[in-house]
C-alpha atoms as a PDB file:
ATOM      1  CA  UNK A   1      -3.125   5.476  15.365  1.00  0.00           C
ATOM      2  CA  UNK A   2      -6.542   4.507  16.214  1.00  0.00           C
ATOM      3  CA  UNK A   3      -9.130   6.900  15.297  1.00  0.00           C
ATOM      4  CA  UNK A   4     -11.818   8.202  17.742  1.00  0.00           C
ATOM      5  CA  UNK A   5     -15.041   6.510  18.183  1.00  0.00           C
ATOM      6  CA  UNK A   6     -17.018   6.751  15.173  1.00  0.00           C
ATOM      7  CA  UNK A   7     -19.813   4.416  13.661  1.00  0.00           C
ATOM      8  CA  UNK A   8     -19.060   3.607  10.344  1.00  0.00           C
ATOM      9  CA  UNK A   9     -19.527   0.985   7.841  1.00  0.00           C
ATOM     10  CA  UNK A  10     -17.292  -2.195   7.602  1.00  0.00           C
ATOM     11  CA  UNK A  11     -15.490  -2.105   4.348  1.00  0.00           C
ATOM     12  CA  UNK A  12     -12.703  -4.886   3.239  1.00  0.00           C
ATOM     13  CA  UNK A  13      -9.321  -3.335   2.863  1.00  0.00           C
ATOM     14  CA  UNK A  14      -8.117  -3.315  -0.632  1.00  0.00           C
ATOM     15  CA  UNK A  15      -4.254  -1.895  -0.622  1.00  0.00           C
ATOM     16  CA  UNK A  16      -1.469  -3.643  -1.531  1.00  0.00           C
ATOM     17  CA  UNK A  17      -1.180  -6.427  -3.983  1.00  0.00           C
ATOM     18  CA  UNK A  18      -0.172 -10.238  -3.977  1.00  0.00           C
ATOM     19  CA  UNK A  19       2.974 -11.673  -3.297  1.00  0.00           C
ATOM     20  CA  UNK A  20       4.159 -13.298  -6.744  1.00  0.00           C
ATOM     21  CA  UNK A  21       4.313 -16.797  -7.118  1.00  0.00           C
ATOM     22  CA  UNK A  22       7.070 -19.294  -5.414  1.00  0.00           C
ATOM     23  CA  UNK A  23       8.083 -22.049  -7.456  1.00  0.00           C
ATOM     24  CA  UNK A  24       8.740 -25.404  -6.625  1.00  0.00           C
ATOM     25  CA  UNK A  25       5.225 -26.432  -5.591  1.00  0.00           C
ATOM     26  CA  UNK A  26       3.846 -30.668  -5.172  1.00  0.00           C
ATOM     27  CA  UNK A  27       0.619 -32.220  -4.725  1.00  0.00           C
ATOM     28  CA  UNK A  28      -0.868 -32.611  -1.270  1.00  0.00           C
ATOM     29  CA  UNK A  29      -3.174 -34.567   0.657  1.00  0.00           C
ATOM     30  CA  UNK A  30      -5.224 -31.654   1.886  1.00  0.00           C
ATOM     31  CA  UNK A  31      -8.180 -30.647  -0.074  1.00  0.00           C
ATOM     32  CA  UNK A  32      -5.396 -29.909  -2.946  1.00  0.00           C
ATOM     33  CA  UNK A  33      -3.248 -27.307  -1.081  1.00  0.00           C
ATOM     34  CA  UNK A  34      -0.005 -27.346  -2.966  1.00  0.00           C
ATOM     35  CA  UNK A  35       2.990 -27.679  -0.760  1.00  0.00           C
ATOM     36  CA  UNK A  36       5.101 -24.400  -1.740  1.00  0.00           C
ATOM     37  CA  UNK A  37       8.502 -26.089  -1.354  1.00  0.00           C
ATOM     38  CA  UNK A  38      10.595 -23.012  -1.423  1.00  0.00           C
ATOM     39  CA  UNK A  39       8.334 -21.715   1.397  1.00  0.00           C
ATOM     40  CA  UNK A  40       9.013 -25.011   3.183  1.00  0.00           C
ATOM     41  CA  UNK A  41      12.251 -24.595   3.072  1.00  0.00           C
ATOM     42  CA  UNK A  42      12.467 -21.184   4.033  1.00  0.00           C
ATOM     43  CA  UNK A  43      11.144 -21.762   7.874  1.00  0.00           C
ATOM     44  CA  UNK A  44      13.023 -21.841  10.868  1.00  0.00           C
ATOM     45  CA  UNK A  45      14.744 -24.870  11.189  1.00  0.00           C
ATOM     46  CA  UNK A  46      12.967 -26.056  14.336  1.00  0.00           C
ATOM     47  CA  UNK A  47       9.476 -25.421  13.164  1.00  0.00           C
ATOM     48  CA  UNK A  48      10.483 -27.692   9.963  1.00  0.00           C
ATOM     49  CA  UNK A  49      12.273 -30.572  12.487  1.00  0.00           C
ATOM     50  CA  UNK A  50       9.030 -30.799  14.012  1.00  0.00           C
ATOM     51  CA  UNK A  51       6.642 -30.499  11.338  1.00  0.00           C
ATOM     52  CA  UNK A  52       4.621 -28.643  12.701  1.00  0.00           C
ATOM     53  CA  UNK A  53       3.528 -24.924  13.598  1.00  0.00           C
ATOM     54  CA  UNK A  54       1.711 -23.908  17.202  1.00  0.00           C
ATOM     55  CA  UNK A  55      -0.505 -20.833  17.158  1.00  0.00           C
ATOM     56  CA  UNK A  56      -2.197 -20.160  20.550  1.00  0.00           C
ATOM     57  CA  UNK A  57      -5.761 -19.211  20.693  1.00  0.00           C
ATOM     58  CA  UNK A  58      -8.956 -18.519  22.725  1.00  0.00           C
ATOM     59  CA  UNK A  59     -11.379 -20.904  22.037  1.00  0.00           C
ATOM     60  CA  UNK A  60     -14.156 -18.485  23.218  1.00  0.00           C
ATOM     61  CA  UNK A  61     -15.582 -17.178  19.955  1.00  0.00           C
ATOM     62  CA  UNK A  62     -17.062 -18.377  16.824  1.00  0.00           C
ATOM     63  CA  UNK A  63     -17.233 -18.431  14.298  1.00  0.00           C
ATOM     64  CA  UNK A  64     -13.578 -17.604  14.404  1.00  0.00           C
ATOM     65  CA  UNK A  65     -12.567 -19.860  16.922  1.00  0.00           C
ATOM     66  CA  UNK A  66     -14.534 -22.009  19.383  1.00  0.00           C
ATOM     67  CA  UNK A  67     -14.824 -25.562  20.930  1.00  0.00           C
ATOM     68  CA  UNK A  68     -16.393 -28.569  19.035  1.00  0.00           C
ATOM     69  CA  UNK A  69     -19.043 -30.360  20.726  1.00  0.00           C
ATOM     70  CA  UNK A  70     -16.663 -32.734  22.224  1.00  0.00           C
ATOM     71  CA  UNK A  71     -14.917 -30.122  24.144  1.00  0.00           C
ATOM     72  CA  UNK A  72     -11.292 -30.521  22.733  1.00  0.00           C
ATOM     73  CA  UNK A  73     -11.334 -29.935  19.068  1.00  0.00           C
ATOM     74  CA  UNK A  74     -11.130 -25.987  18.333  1.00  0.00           C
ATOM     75  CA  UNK A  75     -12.888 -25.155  15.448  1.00  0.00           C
ATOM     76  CA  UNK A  76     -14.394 -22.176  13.187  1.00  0.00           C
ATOM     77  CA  UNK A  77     -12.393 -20.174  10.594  1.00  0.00           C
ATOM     78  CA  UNK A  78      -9.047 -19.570  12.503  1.00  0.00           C
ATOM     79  CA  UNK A  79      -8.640 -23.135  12.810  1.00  0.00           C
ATOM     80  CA  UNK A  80      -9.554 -23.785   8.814  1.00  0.00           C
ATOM     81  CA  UNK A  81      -7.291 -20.921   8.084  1.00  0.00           C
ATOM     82  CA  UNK A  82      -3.984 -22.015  10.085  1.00  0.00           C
ATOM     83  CA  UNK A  83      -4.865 -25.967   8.387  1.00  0.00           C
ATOM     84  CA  UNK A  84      -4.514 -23.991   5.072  1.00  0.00           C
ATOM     85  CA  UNK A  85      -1.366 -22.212   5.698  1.00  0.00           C
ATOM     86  CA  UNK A  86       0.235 -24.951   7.436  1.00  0.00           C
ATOM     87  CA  UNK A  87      -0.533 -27.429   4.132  1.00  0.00           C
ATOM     88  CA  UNK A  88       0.572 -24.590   1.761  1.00  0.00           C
ATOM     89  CA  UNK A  89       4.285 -24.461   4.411  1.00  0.00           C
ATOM     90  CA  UNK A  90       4.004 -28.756   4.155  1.00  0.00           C
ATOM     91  CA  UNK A  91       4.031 -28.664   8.203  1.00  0.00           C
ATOM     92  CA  UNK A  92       0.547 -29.036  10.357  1.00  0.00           C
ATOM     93  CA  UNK A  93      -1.055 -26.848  11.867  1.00  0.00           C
ATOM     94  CA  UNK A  94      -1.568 -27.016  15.320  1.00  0.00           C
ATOM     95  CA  UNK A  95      -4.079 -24.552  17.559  1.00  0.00           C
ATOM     96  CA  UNK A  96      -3.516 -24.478  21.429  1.00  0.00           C
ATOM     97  CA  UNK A  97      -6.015 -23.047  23.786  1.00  0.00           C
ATOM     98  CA  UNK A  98      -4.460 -20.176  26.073  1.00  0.00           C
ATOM     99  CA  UNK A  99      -4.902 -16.987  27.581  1.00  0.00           C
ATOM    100  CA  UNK A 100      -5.604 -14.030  25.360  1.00  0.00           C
ATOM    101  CA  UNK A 101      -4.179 -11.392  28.176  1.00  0.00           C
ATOM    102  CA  UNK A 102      -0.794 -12.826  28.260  1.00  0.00           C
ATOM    103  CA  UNK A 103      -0.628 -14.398  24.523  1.00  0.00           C
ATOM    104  CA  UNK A 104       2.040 -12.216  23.522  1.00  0.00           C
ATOM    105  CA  UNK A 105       4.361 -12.100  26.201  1.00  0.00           C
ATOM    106  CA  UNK A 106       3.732 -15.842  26.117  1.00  0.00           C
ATOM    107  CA  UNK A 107       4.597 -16.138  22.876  1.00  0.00           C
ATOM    108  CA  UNK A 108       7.816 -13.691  23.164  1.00  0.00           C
ATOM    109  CA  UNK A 109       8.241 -16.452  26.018  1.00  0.00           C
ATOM    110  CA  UNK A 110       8.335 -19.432  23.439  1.00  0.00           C
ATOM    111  CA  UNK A 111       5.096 -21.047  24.454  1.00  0.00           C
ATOM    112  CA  UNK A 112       3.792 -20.696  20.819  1.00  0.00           C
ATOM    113  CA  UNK A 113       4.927 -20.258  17.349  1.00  0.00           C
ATOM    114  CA  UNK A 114       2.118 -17.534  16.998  1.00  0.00           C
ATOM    115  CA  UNK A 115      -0.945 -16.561  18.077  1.00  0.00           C
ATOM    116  CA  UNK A 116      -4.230 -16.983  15.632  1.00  0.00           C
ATOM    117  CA  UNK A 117      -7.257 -15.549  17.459  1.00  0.00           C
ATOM    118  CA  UNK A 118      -8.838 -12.794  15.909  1.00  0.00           C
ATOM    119  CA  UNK A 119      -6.318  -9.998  17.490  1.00  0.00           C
ATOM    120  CA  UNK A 120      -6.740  -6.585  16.347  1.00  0.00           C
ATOM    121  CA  UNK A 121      -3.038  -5.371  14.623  1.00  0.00           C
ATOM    122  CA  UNK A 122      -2.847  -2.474  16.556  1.00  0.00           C
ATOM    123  CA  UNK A 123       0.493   0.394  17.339  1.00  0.00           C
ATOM    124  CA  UNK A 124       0.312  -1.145  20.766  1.00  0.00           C
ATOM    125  CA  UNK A 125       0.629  -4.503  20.205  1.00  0.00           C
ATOM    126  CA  UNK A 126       2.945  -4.533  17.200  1.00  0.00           C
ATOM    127  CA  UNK A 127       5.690  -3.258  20.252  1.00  0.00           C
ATOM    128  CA  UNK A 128       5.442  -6.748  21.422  1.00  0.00           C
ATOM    129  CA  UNK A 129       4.971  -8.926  17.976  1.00  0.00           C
ATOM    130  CA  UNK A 130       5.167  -8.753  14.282  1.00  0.00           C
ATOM    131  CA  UNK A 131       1.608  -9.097  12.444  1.00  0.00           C
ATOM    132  CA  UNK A 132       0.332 -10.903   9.081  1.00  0.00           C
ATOM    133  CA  UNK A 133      -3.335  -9.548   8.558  1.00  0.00           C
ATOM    134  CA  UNK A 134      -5.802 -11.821   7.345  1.00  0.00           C
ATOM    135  CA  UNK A 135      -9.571  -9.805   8.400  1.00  0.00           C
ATOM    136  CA  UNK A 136     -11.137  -6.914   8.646  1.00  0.00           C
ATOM    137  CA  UNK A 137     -14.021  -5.925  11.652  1.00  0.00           C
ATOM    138  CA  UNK A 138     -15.391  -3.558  13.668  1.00  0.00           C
ATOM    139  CA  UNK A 139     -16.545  -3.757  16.894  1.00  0.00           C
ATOM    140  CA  UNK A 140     -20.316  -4.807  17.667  1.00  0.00           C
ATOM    141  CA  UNK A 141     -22.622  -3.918  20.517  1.00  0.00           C
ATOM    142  CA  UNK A 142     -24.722  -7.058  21.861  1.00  0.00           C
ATOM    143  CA  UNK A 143     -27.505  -7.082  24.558  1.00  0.00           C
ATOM    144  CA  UNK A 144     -30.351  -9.461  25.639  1.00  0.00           C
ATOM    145  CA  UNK A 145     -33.107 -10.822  23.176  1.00  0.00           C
ATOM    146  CA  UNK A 146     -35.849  -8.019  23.322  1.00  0.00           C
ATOM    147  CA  UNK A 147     -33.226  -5.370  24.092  1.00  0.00           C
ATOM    148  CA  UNK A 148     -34.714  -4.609  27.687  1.00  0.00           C
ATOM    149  CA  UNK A 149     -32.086  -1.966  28.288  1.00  0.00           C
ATOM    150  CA  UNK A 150     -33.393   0.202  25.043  1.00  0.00           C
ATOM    151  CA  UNK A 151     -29.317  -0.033  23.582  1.00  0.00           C
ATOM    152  CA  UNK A 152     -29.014   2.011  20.415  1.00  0.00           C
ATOM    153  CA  UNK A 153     -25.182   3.218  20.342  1.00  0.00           C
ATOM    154  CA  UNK A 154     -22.824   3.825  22.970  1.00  0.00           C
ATOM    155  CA  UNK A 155     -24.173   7.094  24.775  1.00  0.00           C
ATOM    156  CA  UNK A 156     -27.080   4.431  25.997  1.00  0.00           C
ATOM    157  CA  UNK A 157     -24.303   2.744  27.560  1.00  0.00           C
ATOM    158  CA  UNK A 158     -23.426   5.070  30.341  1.00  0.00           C
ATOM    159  CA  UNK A 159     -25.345   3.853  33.594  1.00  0.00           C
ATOM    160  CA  UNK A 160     -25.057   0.180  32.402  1.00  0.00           C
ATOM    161  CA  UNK A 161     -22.799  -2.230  33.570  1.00  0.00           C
ATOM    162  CA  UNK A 162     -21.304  -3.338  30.023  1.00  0.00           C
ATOM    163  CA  UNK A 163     -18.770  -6.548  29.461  1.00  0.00           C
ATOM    164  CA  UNK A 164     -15.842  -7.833  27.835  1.00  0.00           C
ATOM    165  CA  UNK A 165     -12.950  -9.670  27.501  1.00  0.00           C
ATOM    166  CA  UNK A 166      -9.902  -8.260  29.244  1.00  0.00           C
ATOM    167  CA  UNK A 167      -6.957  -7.572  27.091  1.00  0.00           C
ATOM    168  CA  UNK A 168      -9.321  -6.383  23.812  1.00  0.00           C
ATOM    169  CA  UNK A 169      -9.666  -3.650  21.733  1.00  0.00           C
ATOM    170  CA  UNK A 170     -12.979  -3.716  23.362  1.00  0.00           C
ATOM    171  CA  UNK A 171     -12.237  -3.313  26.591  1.00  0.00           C
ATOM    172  CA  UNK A 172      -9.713  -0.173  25.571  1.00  0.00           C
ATOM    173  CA  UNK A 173     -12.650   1.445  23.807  1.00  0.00           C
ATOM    174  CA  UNK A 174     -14.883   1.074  26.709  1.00  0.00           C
ATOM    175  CA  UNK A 175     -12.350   2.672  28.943  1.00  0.00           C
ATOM    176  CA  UNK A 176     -11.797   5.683  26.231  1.00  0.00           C
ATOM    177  CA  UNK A 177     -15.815   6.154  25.538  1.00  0.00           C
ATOM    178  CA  UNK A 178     -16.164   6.355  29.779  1.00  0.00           C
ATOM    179  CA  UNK A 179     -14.849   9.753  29.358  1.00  0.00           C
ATOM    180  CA  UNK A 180     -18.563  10.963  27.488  1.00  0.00           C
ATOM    181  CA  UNK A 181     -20.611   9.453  30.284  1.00  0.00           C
ATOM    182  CA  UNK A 182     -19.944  12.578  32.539  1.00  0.00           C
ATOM    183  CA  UNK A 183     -21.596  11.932  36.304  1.00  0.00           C
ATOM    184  CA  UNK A 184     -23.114   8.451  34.591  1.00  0.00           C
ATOM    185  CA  UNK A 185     -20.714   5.978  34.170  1.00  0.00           C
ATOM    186  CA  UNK A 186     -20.630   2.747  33.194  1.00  0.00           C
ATOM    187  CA  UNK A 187     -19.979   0.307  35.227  1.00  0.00           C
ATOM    188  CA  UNK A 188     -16.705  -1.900  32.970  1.00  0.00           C
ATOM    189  CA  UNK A 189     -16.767  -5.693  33.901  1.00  0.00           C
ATOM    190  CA  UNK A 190     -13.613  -7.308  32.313  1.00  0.00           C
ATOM    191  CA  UNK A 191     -13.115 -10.982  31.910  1.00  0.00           C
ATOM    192  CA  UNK A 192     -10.361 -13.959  30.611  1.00  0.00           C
ATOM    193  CA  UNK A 193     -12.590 -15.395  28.172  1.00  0.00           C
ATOM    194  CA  UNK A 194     -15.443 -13.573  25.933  1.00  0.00           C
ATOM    195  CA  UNK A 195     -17.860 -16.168  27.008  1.00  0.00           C
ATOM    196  CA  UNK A 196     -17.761 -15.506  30.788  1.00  0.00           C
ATOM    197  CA  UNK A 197     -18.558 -11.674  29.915  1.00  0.00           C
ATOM    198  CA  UNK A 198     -21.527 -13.521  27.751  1.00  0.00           C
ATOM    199  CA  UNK A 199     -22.893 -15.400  30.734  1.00  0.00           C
ATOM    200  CA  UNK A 200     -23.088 -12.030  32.767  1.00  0.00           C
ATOM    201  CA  UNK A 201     -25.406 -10.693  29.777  1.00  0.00           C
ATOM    202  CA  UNK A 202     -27.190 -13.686  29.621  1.00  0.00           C
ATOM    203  CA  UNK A 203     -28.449 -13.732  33.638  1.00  0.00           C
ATOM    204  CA  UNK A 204     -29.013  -9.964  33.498  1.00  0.00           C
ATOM    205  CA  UNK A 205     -25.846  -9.184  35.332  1.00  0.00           C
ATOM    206  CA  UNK A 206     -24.694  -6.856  32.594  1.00  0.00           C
ATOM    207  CA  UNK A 207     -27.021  -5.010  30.379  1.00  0.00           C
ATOM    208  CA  UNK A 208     -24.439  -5.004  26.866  1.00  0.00           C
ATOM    209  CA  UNK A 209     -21.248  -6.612  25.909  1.00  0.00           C
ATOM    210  CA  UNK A 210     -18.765  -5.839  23.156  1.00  0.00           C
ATOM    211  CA  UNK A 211     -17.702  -7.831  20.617  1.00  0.00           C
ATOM    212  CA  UNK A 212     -16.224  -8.021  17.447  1.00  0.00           C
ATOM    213  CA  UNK A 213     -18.620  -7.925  14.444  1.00  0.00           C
ATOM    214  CA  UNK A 214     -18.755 -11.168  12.985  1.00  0.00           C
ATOM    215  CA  UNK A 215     -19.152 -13.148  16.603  1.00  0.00           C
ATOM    216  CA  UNK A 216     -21.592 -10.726  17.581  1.00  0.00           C
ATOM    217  CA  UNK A 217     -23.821 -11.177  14.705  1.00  0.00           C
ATOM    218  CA  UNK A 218     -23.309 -15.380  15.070  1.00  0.00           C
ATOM    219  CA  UNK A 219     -24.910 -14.585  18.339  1.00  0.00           C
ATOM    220  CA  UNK A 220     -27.787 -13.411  17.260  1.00  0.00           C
ATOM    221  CA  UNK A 221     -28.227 -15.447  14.357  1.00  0.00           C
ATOM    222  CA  UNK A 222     -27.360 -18.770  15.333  1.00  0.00           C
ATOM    223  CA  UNK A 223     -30.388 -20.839  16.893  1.00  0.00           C
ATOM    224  CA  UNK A 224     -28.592 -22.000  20.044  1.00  0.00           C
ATOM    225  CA  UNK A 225     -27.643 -18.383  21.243  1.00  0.00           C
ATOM    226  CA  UNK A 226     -30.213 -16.271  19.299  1.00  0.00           C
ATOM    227  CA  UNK A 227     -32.987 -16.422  21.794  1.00  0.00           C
ATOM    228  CA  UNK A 228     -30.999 -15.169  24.294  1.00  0.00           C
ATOM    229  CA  UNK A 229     -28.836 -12.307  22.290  1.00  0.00           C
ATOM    230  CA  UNK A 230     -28.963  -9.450  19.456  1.00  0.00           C
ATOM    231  CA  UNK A 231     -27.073  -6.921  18.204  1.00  0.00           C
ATOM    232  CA  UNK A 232     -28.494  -3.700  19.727  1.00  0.00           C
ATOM    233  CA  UNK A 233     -27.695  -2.188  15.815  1.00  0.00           C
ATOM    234  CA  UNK A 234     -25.543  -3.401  12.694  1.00  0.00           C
ATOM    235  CA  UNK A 235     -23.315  -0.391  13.463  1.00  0.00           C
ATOM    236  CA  UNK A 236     -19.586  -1.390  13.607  1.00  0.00           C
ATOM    237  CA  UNK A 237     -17.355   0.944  15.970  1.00  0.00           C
ATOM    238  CA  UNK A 238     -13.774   1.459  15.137  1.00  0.00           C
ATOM    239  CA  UNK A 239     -12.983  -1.099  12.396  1.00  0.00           C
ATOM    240  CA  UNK A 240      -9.450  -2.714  12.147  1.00  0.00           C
ATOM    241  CA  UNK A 241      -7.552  -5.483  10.784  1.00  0.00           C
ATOM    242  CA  UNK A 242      -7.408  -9.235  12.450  1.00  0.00           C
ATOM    243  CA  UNK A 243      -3.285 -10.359  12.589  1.00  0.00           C
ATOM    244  CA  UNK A 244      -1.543 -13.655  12.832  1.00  0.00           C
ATOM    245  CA  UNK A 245       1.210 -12.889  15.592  1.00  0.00           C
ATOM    246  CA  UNK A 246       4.883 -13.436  15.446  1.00  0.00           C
ATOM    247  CA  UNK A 247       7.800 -12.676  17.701  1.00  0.00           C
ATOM    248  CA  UNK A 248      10.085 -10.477  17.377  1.00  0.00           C
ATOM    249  CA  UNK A 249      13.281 -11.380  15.876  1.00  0.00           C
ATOM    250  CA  UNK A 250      11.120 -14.234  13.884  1.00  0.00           C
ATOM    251  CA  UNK A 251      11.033 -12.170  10.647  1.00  0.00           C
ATOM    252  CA  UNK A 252      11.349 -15.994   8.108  1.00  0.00           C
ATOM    253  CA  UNK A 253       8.312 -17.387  10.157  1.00  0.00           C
ATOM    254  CA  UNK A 254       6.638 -14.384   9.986  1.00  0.00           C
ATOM    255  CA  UNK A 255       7.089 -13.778   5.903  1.00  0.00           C
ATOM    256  CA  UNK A 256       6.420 -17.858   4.924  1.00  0.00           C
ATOM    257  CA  UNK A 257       3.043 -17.847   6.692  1.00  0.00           C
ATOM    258  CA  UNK A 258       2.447 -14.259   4.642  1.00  0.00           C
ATOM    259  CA  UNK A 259       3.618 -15.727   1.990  1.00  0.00           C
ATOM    260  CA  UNK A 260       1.168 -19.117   2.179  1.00  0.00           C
ATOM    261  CA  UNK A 261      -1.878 -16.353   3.098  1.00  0.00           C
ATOM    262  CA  UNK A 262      -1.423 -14.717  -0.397  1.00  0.00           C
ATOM    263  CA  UNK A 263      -0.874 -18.060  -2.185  1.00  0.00           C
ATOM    264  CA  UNK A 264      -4.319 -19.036  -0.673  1.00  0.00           C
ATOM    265  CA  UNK A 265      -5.781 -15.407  -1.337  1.00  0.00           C
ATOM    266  CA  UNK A 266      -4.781 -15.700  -5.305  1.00  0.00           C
ATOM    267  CA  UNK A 267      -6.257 -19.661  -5.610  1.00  0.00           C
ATOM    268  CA  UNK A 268      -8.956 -18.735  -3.979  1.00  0.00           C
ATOM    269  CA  UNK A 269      -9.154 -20.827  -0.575  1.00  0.00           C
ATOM    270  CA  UNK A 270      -9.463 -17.897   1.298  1.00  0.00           C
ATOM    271  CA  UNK A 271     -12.422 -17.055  -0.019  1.00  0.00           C
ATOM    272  CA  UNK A 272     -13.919 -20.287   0.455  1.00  0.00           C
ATOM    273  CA  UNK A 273     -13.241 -20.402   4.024  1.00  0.00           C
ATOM    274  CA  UNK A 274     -14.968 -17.042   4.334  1.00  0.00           C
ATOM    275  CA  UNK A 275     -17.888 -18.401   2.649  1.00  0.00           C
ATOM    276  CA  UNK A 276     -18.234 -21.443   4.865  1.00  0.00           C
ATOM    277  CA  UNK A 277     -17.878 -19.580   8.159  1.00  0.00           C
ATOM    278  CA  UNK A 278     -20.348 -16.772   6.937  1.00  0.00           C
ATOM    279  CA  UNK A 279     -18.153 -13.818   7.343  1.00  0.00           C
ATOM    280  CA  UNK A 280     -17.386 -12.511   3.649  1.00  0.00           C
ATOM    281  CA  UNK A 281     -17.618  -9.282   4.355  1.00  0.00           C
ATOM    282  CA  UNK A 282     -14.256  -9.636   6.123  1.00  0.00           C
ATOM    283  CA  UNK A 283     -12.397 -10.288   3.343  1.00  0.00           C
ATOM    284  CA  UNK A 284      -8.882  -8.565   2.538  1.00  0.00           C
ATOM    285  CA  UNK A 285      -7.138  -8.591  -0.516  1.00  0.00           C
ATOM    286  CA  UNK A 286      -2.989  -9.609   0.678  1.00  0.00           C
ATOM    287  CA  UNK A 287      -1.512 -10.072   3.981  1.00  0.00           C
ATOM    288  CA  UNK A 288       0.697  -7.778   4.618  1.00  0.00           C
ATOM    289  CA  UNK A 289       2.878  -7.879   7.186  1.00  0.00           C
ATOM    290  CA  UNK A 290       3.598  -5.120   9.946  1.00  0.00           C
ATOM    291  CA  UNK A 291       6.492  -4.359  12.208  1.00  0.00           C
ATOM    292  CA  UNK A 292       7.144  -1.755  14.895  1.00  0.00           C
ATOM    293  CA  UNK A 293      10.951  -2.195  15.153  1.00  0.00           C
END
């Protein structure tokens, strides 16, 4: 279960080992990703028909995920990550912008083949999907450059009107801390997409907004968005793990793409894709996969 708000410091999860090698592997194309035949051949046979696999995300949130400059191509780590575990499965990757509210039960619906967008694995949500874990975060606390508000920590929350995106770990822990605000509450704003909560801190219409760690610390780094944000501490708030979701009932999709994570984890392409996004401190040692059956 999740634990009870508590400020502590991001470490990467170490349990659990890798997967042992497949065999069968051939040269590919793609910055030398191996094609795992034996993983290949062990997807669903209308994923491997059409070549390719379709994970759903929310374009609203780099580094992980977020829109190139021309407007269409999704980009950030997500993106590099499902291009990696599609070339390791010899099928593409695709990544399709949607909702992050209603990704699961549009998933469960057969929209997608899973949804990459740096969901929290969580008791909840594994009622609705399967999970391959791939990250570790906490969540982060962001306010306006100069920190007008005087944000240290969540008790200087109550009496603000805070942000997020609906649908979020973020928005569940807002709704649990309400309860130590007493006769000052804050005032929860929820949105569809992280970056319309962002434009509400941005005019002044909300004094914080909650991400996870490593977007929240992009903000305030990166020099298109750091004169207008920072992190109102480097404390991280209830850390979990990131999952690829599967459907239910999809348990040889669901074990090929853990499968492909380790294979990347042990030749050390993960790791590389951590370093170019920034966000080492993320890193987990195997993908394990979860089910609440």
């Amino acid at each position: 279960m999740k634990r009870a708000l508590l400020a502590v410091a991001l470490v990467a999860v170490t349990a659990g080992c890798a997967a042992p090698g497949a065999t069968g592997t051939t040269a590919t194309g793609d910055a030398g990703i191996a094609v795992d035949q034996t993983l290949h051949a062990s997807l669903p046979d209308a994923i491997r028909a059409r070549g390719t696999i379709r994970f759903m995300t929310d374009a609203s949130y780099a580094p992980m995920e977020q829109f190139a400059a021309d407007g269409r191509t999704i980009i950030g780590f997500s993106p590099d990550l499902a291009s990696a575990i599609g070339s390791v499965l010899g099928v593409r990757a695709e990544m399709v912008q949607g909702d992050f509210h209603t990704a699961l039960d549009d998933m469960a619906a057969g929209e997608y083949d899973g949804v990459l967008s740096s969901m929290n694995d969580t008791p909840e949500r594994r009622r609705k999907a399967d999970f391959v874990d791939y990250f570790s975060a906490g969540t982060a606390i962001i306010v306006q450059r100069g920190n007008p508000k005087g944000v240290t920590g969540f008790r200087a929350l109550c009496g603000l009107v805070v942000a997020t995106e609906r649908g979020t770990v973020q928005a569940d822990l807002l709704k649990r801390s309400q309860r130590a605000c007493g006769d000052n509450p804050m005032t929860i704003k929820l949105y569809k997409t992280n970056a319309d909560a962002l434009v509400e801190l941005r005019t002044g219409r909300a004094g914080a907004v909650l991400n996870d760690f490593p977007p929240a610390a992009y903000l305030a780094t990166d020099t298109r968005t750091k004169a207008y944000y920072q992190l109102a501490s480097t404390t991280q708030y209830e850390p979990g793990l990131f999952g690829i979701a599967f459907a239910k009932g999809d348990p040889a999709l669901r074990d090929a793409v853990q499968a492909a994570f380790d294979r990347l984890v042990r030749t050390g392409v993960y790791t590389e894709l951590l370093q170019r996004w920034g966000i080492s401190d993320g890193a987990i040692a195997s993908g394990t996969a979860y089910t609440d059956s």
